[in-house]
Each structure stands twice: as C-alpha cells, then as structure tokens.
PDB file of N, CA and C in Angstrom:
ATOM      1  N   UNK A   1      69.470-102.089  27.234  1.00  0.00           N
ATOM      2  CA  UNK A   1      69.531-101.669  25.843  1.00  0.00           C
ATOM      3  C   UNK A   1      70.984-101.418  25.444  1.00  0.00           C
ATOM      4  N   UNK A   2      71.344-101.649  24.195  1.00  0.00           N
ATOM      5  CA  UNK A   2      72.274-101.776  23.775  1.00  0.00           C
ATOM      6  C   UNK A   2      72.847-100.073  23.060  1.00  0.00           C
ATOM      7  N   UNK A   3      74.133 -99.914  23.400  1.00  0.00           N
ATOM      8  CA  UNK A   3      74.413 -98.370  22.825  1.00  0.00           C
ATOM      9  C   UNK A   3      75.420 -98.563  21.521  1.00  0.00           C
ATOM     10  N   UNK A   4      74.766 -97.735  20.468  1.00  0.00           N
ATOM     11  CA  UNK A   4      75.986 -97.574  19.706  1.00  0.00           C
ATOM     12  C   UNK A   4      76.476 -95.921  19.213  1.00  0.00           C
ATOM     13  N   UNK A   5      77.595 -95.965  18.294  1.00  0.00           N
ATOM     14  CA  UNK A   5      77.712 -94.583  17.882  1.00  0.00           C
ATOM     15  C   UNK A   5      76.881 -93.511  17.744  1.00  0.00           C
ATOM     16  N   UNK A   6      77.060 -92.619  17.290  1.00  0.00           N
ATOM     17  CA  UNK A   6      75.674 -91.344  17.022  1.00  0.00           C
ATOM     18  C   UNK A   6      75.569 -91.992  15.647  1.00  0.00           C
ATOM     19  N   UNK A   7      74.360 -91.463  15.299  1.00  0.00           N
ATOM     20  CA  UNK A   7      73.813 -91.503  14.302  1.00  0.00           C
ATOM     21  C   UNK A   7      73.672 -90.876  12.906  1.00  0.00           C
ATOM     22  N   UNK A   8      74.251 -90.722  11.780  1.00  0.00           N
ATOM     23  CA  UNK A   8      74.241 -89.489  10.992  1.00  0.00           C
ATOM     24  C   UNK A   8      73.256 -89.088  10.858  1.00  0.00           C
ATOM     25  N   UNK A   9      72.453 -89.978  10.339  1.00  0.00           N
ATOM     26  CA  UNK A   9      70.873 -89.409   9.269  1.00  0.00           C
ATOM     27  C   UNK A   9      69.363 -88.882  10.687  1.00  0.00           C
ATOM     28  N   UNK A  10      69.753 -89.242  11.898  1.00  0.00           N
ATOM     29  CA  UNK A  10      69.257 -89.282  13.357  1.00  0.00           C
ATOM     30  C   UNK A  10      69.694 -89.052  14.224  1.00  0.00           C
ATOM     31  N   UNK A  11      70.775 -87.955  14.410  1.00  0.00           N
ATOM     32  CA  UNK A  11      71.613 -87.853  15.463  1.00  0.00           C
ATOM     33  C   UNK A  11      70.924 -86.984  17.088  1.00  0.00           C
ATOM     34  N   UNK A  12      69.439 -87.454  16.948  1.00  0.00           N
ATOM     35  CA  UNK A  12      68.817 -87.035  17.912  1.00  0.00           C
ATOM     36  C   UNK A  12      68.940 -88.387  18.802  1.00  0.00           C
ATOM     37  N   UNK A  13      69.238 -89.964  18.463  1.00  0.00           N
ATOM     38  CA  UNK A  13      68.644 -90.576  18.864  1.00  0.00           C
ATOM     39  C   UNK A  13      70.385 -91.633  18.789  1.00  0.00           C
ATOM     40  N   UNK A  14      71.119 -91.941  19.973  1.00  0.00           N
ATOM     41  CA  UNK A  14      72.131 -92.574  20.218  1.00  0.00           C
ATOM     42  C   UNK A  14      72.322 -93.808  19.495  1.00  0.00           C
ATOM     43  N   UNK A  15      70.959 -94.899  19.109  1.00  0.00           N
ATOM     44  CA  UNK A  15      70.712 -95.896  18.918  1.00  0.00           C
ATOM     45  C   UNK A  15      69.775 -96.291  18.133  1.00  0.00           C
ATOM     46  N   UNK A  16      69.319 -96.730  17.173  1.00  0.00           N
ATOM     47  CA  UNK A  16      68.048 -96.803  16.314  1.00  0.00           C
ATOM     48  C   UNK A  16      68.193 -98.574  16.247  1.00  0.00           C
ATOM     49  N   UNK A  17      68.451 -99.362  17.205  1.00  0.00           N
ATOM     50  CA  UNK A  17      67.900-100.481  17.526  1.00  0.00           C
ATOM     51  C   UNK A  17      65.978-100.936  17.620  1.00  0.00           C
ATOM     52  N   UNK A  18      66.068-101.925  17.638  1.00  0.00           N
ATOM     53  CA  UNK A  18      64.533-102.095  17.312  1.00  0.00           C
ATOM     54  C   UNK A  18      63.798-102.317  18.584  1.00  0.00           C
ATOM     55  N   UNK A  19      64.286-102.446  19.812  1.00  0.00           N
ATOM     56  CA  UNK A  19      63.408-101.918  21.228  1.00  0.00           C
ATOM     57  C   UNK A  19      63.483-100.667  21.470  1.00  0.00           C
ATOM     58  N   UNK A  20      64.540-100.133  20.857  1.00  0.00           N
ATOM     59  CA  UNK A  20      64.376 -98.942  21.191  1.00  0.00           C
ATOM     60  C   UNK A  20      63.435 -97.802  20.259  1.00  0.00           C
ATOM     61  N   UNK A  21      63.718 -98.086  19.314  1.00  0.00           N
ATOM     62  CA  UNK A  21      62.681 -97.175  17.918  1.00  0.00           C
ATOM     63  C   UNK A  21      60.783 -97.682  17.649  1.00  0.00           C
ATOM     64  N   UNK A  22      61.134 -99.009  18.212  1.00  0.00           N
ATOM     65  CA  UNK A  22      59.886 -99.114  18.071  1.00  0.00           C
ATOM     66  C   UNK A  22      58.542 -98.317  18.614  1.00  0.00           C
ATOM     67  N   UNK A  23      58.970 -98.443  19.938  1.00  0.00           N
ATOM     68  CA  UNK A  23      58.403 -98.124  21.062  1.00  0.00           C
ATOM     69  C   UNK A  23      57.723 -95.820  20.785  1.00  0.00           C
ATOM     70  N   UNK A  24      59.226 -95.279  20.238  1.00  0.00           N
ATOM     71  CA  UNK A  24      59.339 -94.282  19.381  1.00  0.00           C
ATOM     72  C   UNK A  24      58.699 -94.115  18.394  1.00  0.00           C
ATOM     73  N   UNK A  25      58.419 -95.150  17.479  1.00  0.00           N
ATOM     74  CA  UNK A  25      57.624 -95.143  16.051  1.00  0.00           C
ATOM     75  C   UNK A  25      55.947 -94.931  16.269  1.00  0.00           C
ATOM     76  N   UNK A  26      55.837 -95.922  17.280  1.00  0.00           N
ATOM     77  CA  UNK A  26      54.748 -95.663  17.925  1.00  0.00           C
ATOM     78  C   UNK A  26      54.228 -95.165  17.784  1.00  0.00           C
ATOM     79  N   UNK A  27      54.676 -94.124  19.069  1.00  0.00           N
ATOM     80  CA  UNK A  27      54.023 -93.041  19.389  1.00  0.00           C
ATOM     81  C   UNK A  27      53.820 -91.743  18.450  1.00  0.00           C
ATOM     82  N   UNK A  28      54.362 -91.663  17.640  1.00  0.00           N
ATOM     83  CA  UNK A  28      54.606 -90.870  16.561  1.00  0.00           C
ATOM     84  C   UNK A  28      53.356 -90.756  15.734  1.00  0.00           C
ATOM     85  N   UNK A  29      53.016 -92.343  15.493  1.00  0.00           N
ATOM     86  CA  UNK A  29      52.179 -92.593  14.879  1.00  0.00           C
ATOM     87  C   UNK A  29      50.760 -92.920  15.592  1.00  0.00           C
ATOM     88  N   UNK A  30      50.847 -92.137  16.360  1.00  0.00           N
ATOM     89  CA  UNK A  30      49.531 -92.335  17.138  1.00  0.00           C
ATOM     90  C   UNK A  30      48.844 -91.014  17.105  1.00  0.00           C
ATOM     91  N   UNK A  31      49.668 -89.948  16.375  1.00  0.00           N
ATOM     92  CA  UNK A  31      49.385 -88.495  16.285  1.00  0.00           C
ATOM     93  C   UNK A  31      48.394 -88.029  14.900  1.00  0.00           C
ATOM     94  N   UNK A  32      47.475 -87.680  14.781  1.00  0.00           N
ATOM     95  CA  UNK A  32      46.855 -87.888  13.253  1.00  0.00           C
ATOM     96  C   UNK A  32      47.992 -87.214  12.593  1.00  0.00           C
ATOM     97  N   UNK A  33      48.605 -85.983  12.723  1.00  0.00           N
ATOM     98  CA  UNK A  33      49.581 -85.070  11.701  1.00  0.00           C
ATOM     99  C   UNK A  33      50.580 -85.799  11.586  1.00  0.00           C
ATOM    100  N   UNK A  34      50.562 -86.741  12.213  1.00  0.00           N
ATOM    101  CA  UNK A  34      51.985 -88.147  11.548  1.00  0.00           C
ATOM    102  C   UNK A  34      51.581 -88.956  10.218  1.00  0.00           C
ATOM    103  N   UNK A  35      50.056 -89.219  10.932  1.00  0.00           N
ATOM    104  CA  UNK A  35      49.776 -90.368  10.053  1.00  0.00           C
ATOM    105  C   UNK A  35      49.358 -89.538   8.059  1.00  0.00           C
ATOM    106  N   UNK A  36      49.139 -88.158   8.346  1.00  0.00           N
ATOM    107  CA  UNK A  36      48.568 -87.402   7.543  1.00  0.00           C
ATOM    108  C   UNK A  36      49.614 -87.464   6.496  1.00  0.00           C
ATOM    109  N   UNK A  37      51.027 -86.941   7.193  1.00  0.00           N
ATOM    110  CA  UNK A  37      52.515 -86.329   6.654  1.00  0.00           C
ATOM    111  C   UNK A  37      52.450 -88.014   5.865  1.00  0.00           C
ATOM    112  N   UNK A  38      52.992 -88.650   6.662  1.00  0.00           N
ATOM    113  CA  UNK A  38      52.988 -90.220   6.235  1.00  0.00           C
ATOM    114  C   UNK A  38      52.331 -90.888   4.758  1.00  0.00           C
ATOM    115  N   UNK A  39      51.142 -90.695   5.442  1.00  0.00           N
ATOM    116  CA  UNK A  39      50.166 -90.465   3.775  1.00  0.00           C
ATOM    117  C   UNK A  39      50.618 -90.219   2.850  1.00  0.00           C
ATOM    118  N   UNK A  40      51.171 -88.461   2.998  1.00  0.00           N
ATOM    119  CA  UNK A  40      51.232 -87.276   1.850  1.00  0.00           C
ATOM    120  C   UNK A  40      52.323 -87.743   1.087  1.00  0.00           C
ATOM    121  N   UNK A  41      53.496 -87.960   1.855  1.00  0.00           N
ATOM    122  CA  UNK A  41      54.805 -88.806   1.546  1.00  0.00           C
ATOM    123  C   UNK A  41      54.866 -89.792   1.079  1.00  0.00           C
ATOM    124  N   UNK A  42      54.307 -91.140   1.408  1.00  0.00           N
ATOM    125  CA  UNK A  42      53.960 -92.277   0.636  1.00  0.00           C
ATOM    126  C   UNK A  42      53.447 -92.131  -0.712  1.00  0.00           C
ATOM    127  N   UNK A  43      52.126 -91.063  -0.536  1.00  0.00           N
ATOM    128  CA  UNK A  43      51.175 -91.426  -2.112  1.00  0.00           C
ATOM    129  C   UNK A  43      52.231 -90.604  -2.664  1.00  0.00           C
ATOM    130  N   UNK A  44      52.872 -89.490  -2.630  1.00  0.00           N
ATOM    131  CA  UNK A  44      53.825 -88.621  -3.481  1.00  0.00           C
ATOM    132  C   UNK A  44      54.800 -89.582  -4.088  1.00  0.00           C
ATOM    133  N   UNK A  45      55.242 -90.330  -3.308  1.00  0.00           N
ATOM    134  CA  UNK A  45      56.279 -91.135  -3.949  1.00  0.00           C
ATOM    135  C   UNK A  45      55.885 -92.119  -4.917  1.00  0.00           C
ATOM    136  N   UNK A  46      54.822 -92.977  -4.728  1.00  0.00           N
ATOM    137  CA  UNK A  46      54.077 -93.575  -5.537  1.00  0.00           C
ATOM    138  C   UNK A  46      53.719 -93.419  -6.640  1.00  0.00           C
ATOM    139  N   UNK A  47      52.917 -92.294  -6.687  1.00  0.00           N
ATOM    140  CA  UNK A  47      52.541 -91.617  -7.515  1.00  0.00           C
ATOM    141  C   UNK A  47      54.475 -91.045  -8.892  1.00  0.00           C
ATOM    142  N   UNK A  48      55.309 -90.832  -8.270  1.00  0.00           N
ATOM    143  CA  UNK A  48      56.083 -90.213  -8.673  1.00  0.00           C
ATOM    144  C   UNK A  48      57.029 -91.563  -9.283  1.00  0.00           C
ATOM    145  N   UNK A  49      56.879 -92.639  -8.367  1.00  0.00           N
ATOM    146  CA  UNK A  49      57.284 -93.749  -9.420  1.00  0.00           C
ATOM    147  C   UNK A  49      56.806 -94.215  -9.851  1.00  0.00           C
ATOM    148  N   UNK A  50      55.498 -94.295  -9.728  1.00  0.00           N
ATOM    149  CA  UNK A  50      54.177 -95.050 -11.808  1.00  0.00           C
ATOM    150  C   UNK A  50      54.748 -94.287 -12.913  1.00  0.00           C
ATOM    151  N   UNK A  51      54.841 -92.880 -12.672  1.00  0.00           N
ATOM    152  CA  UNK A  51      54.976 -92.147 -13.571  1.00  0.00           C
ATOM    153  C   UNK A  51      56.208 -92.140 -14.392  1.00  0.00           C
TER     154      UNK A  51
END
C-alpha cells in the first residue's frame, strides 16, 4: 500500500487511497447506527436542497 501525507479533513487515517478505505467503508457500514446516521444525513440534505 501506498503512503501519503496526513490528512486534513481525516487525520486519523495516513492514506485515504481506495484499497485502503474501502475495505474501512465497509465495515462501517455493516453497523445498523452507520447505515441509520447515513440515512438521516442523506435525506436531510435532500430534503434541504428541493427546498
């Protein structure tokens, strides 16, 4: 895997390459309170740009 600088907006995570985040995204989303937040966030925004 490939390394780069830190990250500003993610500076938990050295690299936000796509073998590496994927694998991360994942699992994240394998949690219902991910997929819930996810939801809540999406339709909010949606909702907030029809309007």
């Amino acid at each position: 895997m490939r390394k780069a600088g830190r990250n500003f907006f993610f500076p938990a995570f050295a690299a936000l390459y796509y073998e590496e985040f994927w694998p991360f995204y994942v699992r994240q989303h394998s949690k219902a309170a991910t997929r819930v937040w996810h939801f809540i966030g999406t339709s909010f925004v949606m909702a907030v740009s029809s309007y």
